[in-house]
C-alpha atoms as a PDB file:
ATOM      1  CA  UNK A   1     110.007 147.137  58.108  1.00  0.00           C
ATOM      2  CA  UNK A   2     109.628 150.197  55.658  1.00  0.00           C
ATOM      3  CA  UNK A   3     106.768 148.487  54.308  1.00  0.00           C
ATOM      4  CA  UNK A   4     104.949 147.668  57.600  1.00  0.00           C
ATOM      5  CA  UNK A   5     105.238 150.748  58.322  1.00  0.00           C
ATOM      6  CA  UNK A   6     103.706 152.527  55.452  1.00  0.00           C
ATOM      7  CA  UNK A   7     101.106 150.401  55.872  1.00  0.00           C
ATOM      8  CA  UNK A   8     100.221 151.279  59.770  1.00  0.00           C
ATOM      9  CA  UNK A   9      97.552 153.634  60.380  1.00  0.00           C
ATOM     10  CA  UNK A  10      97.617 154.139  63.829  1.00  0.00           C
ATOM     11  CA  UNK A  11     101.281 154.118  65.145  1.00  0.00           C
ATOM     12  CA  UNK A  12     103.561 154.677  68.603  1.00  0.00           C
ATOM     13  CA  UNK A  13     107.276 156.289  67.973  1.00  0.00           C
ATOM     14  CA  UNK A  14     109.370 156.959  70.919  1.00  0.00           C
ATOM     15  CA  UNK A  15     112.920 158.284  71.314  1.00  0.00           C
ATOM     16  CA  UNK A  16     114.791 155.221  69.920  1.00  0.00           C
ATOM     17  CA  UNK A  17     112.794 154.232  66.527  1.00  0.00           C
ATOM     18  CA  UNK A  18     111.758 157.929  65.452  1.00  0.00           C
ATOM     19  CA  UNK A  19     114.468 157.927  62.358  1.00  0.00           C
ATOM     20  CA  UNK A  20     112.032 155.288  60.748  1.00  0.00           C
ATOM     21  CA  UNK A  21     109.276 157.157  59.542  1.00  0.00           C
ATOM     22  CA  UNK A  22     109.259 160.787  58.148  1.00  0.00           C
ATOM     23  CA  UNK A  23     106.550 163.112  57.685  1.00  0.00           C
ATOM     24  CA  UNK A  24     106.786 164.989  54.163  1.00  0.00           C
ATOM     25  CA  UNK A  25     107.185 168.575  53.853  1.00  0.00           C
ATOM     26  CA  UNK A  26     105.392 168.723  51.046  1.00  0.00           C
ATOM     27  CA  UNK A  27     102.662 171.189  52.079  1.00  0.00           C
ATOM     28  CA  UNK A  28     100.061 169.364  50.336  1.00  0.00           C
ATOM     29  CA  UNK A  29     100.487 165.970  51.433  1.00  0.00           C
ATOM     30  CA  UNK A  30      97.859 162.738  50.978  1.00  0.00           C
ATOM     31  CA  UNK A  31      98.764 161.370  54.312  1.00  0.00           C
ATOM     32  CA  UNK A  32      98.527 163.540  57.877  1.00  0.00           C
ATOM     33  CA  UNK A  33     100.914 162.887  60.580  1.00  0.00           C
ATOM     34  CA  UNK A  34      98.759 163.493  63.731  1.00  0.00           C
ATOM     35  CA  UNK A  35     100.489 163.539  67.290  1.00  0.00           C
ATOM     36  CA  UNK A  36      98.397 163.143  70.364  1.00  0.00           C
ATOM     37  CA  UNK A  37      99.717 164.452  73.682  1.00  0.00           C
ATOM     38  CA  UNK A  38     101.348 161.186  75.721  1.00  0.00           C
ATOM     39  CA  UNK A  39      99.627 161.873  79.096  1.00  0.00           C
ATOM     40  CA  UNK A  40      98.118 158.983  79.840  1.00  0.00           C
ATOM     41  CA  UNK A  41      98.750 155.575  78.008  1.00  0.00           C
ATOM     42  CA  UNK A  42      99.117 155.451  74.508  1.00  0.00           C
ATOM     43  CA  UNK A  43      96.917 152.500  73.702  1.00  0.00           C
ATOM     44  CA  UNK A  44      93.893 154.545  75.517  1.00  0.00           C
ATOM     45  CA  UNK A  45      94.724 157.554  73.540  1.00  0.00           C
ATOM     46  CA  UNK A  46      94.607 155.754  70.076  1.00  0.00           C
ATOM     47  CA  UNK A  47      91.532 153.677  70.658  1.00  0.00           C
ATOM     48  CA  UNK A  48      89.904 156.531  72.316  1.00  0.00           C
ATOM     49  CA  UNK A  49      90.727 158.841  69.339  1.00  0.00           C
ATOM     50  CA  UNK A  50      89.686 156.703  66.389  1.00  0.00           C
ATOM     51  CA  UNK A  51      86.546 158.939  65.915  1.00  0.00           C
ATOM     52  CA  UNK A  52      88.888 161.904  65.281  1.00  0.00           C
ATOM     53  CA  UNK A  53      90.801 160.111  63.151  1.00  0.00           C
ATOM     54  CA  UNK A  54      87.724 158.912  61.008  1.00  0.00           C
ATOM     55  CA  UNK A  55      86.523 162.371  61.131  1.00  0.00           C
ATOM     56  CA  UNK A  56      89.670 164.182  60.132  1.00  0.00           C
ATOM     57  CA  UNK A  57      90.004 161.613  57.020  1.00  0.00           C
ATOM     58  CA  UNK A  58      86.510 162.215  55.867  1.00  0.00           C
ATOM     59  CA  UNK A  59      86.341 165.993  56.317  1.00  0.00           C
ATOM     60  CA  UNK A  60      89.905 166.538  54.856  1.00  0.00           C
ATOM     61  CA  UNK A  61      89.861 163.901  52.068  1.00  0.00           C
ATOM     62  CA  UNK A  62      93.395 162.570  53.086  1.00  0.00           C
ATOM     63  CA  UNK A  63      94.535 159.690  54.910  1.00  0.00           C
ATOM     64  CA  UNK A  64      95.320 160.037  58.811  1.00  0.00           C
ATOM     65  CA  UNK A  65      98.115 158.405  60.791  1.00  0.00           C
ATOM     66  CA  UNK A  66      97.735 158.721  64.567  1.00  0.00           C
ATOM     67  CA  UNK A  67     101.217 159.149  66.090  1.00  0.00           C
ATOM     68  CA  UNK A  68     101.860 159.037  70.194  1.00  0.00           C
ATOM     69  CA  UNK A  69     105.556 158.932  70.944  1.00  0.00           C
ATOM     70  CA  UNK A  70     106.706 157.838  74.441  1.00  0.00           C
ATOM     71  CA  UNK A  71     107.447 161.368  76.193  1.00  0.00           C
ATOM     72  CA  UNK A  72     107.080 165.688  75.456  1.00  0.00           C
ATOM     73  CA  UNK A  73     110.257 165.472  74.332  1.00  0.00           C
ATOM     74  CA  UNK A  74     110.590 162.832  71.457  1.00  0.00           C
ATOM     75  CA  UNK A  75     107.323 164.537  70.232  1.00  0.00           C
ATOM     76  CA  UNK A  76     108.954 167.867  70.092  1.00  0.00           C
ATOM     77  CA  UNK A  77     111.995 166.493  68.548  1.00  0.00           C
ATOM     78  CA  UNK A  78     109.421 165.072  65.667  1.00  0.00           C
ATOM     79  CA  UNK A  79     108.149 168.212  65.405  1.00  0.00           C
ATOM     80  CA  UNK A  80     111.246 170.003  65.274  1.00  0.00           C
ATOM     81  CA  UNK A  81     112.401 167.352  62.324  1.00  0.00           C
ATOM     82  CA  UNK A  82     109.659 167.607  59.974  1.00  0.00           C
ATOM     83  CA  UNK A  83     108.032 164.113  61.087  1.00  0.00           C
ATOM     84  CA  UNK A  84     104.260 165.606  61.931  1.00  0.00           C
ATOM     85  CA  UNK A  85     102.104 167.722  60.396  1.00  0.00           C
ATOM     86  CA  UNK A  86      99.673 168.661  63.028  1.00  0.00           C
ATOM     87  CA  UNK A  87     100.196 168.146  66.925  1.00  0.00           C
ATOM     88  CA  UNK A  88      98.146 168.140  70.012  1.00  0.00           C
ATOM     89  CA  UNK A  89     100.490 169.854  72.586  1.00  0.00           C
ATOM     90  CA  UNK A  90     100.305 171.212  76.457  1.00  0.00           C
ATOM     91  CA  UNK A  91     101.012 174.742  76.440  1.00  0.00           C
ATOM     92  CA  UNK A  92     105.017 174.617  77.670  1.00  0.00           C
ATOM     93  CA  UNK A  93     105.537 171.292  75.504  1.00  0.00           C
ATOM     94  CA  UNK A  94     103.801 174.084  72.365  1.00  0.00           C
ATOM     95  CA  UNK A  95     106.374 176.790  73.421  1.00  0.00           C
ATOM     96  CA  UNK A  96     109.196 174.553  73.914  1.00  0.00           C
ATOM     97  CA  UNK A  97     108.287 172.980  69.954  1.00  0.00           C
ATOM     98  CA  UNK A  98     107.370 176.737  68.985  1.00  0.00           C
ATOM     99  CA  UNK A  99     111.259 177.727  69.679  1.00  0.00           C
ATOM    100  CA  UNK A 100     112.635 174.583  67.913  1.00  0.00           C
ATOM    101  CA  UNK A 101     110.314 174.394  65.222  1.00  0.00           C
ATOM    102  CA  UNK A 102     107.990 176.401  62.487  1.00  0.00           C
ATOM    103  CA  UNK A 103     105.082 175.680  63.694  1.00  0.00           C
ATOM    104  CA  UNK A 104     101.682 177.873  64.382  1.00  0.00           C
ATOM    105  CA  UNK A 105      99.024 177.104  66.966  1.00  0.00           C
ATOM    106  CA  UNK A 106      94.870 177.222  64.914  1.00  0.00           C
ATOM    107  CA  UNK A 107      92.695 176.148  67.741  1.00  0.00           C
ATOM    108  CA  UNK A 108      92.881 175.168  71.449  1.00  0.00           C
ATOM    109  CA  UNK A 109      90.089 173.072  73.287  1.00  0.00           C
ATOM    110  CA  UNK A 110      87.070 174.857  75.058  1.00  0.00           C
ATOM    111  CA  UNK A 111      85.149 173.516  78.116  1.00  0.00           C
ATOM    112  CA  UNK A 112      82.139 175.416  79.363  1.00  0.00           C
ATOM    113  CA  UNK A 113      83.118 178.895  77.089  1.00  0.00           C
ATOM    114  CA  UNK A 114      86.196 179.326  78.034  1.00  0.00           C
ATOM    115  CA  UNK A 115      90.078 177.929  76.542  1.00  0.00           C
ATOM    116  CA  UNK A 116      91.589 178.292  79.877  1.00  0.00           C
ATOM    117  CA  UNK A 117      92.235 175.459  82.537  1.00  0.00           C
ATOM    118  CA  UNK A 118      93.829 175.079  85.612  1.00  0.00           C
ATOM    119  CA  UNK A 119      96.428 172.575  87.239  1.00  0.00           C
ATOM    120  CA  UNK A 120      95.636 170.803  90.656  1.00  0.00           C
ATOM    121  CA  UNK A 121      97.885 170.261  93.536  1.00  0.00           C
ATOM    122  CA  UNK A 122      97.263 167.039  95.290  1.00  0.00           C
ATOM    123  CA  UNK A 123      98.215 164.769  98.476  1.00  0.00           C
ATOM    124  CA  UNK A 124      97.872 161.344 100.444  1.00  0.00           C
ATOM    125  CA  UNK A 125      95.258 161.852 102.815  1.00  0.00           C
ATOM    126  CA  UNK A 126      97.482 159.449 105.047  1.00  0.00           C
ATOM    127  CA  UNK A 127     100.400 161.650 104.650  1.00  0.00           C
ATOM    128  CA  UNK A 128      98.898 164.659 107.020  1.00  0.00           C
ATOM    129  CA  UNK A 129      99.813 167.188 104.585  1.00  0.00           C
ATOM    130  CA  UNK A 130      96.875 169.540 105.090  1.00  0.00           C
ATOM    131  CA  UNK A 131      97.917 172.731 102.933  1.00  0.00           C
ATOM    132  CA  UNK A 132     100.526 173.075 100.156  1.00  0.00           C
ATOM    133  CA  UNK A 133     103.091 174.622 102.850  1.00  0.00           C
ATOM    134  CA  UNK A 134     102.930 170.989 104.061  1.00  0.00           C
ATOM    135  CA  UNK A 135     104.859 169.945 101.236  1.00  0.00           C
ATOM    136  CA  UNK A 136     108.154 171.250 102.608  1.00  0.00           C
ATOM    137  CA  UNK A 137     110.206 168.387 103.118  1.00  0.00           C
ATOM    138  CA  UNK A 138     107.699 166.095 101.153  1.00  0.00           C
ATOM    139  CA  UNK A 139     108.107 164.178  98.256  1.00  0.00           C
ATOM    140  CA  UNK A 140     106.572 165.911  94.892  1.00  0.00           C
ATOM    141  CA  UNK A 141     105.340 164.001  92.175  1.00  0.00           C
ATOM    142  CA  UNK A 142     105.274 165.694  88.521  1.00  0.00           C
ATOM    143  CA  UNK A 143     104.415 163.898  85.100  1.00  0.00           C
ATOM    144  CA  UNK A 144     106.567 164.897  82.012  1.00  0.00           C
ATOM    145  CA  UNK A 145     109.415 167.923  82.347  1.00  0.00           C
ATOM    146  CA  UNK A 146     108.090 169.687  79.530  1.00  0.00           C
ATOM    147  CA  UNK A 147     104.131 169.105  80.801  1.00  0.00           C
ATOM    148  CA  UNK A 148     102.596 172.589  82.016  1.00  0.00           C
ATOM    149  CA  UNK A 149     100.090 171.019  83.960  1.00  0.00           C
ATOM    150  CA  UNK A 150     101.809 167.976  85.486  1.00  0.00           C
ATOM    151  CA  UNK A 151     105.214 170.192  86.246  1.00  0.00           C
ATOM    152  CA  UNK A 152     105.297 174.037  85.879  1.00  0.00           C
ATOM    153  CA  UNK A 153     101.915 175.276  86.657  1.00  0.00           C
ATOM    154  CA  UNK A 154     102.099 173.011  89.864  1.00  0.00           C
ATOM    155  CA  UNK A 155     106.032 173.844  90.697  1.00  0.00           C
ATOM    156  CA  UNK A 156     105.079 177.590  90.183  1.00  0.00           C
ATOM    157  CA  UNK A 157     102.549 176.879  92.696  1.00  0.00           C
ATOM    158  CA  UNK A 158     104.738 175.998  95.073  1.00  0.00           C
ATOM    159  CA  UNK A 159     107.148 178.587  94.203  1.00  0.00           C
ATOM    160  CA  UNK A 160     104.757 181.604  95.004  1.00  0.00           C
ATOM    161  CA  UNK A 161     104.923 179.407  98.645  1.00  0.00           C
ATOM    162  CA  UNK A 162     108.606 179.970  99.118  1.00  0.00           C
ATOM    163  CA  UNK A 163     109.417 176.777  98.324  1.00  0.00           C
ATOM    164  CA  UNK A 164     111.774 175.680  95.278  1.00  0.00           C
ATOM    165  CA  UNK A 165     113.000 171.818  94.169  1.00  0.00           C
ATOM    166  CA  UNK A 166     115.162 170.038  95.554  1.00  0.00           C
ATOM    167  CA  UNK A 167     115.893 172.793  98.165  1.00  0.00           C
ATOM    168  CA  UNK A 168     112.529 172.678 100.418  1.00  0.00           C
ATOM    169  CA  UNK A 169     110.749 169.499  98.778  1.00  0.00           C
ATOM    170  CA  UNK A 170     112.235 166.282  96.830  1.00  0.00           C
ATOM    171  CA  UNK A 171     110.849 165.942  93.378  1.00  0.00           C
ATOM    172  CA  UNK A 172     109.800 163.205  91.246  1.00  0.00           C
ATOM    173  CA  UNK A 173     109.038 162.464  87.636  1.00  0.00           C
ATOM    174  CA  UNK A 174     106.860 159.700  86.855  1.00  0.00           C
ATOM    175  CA  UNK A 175     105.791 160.305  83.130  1.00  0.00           C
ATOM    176  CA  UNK A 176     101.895 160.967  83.121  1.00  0.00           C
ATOM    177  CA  UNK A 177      99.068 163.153  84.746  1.00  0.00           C
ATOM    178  CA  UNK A 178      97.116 159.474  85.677  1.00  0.00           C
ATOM    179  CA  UNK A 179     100.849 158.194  86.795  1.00  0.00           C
ATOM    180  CA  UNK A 180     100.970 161.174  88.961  1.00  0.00           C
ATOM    181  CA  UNK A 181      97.577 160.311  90.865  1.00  0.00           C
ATOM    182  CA  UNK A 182      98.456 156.844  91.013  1.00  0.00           C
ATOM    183  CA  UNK A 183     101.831 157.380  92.972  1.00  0.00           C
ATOM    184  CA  UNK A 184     100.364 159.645  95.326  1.00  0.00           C
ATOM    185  CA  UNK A 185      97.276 157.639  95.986  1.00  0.00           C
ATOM    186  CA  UNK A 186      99.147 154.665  96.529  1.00  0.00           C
ATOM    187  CA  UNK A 187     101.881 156.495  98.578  1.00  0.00           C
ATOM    188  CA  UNK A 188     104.871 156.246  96.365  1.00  0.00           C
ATOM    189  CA  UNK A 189     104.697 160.807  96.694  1.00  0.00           C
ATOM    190  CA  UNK A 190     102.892 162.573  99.372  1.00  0.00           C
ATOM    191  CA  UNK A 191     101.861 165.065  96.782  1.00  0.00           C
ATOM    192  CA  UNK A 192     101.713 166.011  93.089  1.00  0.00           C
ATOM    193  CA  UNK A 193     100.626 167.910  90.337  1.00  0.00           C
ATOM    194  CA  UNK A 194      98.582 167.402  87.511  1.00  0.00           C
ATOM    195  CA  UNK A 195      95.766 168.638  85.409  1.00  0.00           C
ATOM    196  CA  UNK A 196      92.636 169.157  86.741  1.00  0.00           C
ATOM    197  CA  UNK A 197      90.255 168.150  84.265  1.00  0.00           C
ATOM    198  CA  UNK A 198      92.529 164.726  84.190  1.00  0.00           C
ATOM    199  CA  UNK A 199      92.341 164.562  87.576  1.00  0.00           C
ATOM    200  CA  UNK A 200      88.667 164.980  88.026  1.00  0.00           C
ATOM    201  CA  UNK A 201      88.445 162.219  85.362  1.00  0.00           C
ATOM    202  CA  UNK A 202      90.175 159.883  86.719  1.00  0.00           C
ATOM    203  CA  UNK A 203      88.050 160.675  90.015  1.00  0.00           C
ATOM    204  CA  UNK A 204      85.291 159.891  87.581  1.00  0.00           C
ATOM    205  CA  UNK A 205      86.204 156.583  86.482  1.00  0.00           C
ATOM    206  CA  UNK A 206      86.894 155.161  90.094  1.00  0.00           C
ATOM    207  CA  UNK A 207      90.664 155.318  89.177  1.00  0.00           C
ATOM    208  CA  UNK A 208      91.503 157.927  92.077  1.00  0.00           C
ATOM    209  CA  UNK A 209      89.642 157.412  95.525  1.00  0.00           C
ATOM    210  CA  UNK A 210      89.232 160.617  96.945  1.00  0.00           C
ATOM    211  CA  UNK A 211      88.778 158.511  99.988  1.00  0.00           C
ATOM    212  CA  UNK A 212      92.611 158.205  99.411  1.00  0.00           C
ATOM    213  CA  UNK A 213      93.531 161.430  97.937  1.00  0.00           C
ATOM    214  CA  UNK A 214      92.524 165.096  98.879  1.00  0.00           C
ATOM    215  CA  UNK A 215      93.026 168.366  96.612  1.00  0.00           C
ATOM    216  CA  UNK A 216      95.224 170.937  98.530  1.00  0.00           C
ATOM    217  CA  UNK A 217      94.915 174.078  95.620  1.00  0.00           C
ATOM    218  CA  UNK A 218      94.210 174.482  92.641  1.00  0.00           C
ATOM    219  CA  UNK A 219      96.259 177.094  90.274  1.00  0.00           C
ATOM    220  CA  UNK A 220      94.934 180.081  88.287  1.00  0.00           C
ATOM    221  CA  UNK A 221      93.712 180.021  84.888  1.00  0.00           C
ATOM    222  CA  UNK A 222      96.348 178.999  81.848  1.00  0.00           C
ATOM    223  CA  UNK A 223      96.068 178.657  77.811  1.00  0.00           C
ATOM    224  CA  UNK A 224      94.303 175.703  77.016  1.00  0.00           C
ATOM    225  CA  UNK A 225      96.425 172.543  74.897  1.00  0.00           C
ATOM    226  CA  UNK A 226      96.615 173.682  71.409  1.00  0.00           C
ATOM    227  CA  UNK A 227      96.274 171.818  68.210  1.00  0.00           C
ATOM    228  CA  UNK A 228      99.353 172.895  66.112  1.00  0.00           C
ATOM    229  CA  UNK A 229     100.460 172.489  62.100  1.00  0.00           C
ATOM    230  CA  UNK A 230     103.332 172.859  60.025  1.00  0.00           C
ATOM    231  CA  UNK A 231     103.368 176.575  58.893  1.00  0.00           C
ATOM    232  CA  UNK A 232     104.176 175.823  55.444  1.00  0.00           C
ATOM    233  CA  UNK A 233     101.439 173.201  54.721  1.00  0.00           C
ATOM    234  CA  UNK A 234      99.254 175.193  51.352  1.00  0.00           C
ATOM    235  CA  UNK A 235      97.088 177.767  52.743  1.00  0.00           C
ATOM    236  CA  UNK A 236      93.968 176.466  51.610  1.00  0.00           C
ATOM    237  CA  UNK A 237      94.886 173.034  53.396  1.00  0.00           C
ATOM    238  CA  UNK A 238      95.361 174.667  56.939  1.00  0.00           C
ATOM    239  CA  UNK A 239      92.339 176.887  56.898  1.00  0.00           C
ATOM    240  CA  UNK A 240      90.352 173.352  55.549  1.00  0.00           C
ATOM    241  CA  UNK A 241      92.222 171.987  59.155  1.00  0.00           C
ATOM    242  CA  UNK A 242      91.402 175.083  61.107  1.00  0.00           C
ATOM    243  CA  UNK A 243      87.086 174.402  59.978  1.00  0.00           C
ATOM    244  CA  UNK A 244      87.251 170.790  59.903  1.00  0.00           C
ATOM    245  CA  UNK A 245      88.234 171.471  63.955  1.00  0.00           C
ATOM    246  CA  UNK A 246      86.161 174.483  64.872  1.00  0.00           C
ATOM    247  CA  UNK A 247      82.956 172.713  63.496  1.00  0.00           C
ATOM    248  CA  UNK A 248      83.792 169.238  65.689  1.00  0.00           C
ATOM    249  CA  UNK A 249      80.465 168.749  67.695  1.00  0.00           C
ATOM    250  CA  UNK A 250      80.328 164.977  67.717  1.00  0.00           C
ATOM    251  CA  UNK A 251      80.749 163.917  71.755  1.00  0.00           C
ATOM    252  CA  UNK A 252      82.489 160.653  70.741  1.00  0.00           C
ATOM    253  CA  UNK A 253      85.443 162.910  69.297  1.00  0.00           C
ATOM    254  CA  UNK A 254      85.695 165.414  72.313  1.00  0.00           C
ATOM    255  CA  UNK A 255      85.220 162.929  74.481  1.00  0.00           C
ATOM    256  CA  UNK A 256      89.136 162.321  75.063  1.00  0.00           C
ATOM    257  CA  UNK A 257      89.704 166.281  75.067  1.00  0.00           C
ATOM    258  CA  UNK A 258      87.244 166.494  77.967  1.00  0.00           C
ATOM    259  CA  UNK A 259      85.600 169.596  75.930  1.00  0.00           C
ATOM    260  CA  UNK A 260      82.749 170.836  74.328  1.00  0.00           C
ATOM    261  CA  UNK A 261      84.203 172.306  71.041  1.00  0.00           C
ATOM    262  CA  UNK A 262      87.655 174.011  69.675  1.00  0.00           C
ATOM    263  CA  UNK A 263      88.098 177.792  69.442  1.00  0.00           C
ATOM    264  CA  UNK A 264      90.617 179.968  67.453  1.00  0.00           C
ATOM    265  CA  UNK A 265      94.271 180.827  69.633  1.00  0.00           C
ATOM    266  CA  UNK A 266      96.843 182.135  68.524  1.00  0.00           C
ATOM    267  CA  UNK A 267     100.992 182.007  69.725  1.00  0.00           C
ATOM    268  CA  UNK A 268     100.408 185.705  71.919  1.00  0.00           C
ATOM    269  CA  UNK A 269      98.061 183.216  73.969  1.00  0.00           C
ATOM    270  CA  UNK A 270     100.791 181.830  75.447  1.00  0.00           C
ATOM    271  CA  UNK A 271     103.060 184.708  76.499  1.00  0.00           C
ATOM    272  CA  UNK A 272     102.146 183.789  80.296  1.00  0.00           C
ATOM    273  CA  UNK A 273     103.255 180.148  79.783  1.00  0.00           C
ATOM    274  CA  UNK A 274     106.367 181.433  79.195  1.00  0.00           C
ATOM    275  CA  UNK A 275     106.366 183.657  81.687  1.00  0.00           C
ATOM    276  CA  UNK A 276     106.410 181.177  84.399  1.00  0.00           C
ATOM    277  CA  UNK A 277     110.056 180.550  83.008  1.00  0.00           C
ATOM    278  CA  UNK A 278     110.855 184.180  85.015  1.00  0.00           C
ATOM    279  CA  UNK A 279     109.084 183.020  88.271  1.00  0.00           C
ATOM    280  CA  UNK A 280     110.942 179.480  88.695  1.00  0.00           C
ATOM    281  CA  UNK A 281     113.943 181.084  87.351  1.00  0.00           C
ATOM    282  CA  UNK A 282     113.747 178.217  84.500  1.00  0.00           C
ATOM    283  CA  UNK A 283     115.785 178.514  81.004  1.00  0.00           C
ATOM    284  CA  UNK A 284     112.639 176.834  79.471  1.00  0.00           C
ATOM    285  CA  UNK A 285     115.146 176.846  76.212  1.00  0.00           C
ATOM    286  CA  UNK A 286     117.062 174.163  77.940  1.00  0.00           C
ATOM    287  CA  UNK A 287     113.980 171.742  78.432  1.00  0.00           C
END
């Protein structure tokens, strides 16, 4: 087993097999840990990432292991043990691994200029639920607990409504952004939140019928998803990491991202993430 693993390239850990393979903490080391952001399925996110991969070991010299673990949390917990190097997180999921681990946000994705996006609140068109006040007595689909844009951004929306979980609507966790479209198109949740660039693309791709499915709000501007790395990988590695993704231009390896390039954040970005903790009266420590 130890051996098929070393040998894997491209690999999926979830909660119960994480204790097999450790990331060193040597802060030079020949092989990158790289963990992509489960929000849709994992075998789309590694074949749809390959390019990045290829990139990342040509630019940096160093070989490149993909790593998607089954849920926010599990890839925290990697974080948090010294199992990746460099991690693709949603803004809460980064603060959540930010408070657990020594870690340091480089770049976060940019679409059209800016590193901001929003979350989208939708609903079954069949439902009748017309405006988000509708939702009161509904049944709210959400993706991951610690997802910003599949839980907190849309619950905050709700919140500024007067209405709070479990108290004025019934809420539901179904793991993804795409799971979160699918349940509510297919009726399983009247409504749901999730990320609106995710949501437009799987509008895009004839996933999600907007015959089927309507858009009741969308939230203000948030903190892009930053790429993270271990604080104490050698200096000259992480500003090598920090280039290698500021100069990505190839479409094939934004593609995924749904962005045109990466731009330089840093952790004061994310201040209003955390913020929302206040608003929903959430210990986000206890995620």
């Amino acid at each position: 087993m130890k051996r098929f693993i070393a040998l894997v390239t491209i690999f999926i850990i979830g909660v119960t097999n994480m204790t097999l393979s450790y990331a060193s903490t040597d802060p030079d080391p020949d092989v990158l840990k790289v963990a992509l952001l489960p929000d849709e399925n994992a075998g789309t996110i590694i074949k749809n990432n390959k390019p990045l991969k290829d990139y990342l070991e040509k630019t940096l010299g160093k070989k490149i292991e993909l790593v998607v673990t089954t849920d926010y949390s599990s890839m925290i917990e990697a974080m948090r043990h010294g199992r990746l190097d460099l991690a693709y997180f949603g803004p809460l999921s980064y603060v959540l691994a930010r408070s657990k681990s020594d870690i340091e946000p480089f770049v976060a994705l940019k679409k059209k200029g800016s590193t901001t996006y929003q979350a989208v609140v939708i609903a079954n068109i069949k439902s009748g639920i017309s405006k988000l006040a509708d939702i009161k007595g509904k049944n709210m689909a959400y993706g991951d607990r610690a997802s910003t844009s599949s839980h907190l951004i849309p619950k905050s929306m709700l919140a500024e409504q007067g209405m709070m979980a479990k108290q004025d609507y019934q809420e539901h966790f179904v793991g993804s952004h795409d799971a979160v479209a699918i349940a509510v198109q297919n009726g399983h949740a009247q409504a749901g939140g999730l990320s609106r660039p995710i949501f437009e693309s799987l509008v895009e791709r004839n996933i999600i019928s907007l015959e089927k499915v309507k858009v009741l709000g969308y939230s203000k501007p948030f903190p892009q998803y930053p790429w993270t790395m271990r604080s104490n990988l050698k200096p000259a590695l992480k500003q090598k990491i920090r280039s290698a993704f500021l100069n990505i231009k190839d479409p094939a390896i934004l593609k995924p991202f749904k962005a045109d390039g990466f731009a330089v954040v840093t952790d004061k970005d994310y201040d209003v993430v955390r913020n929302l903790g206040h608003l929903l009266k959430i210990d986000l420590s206890k995620f």
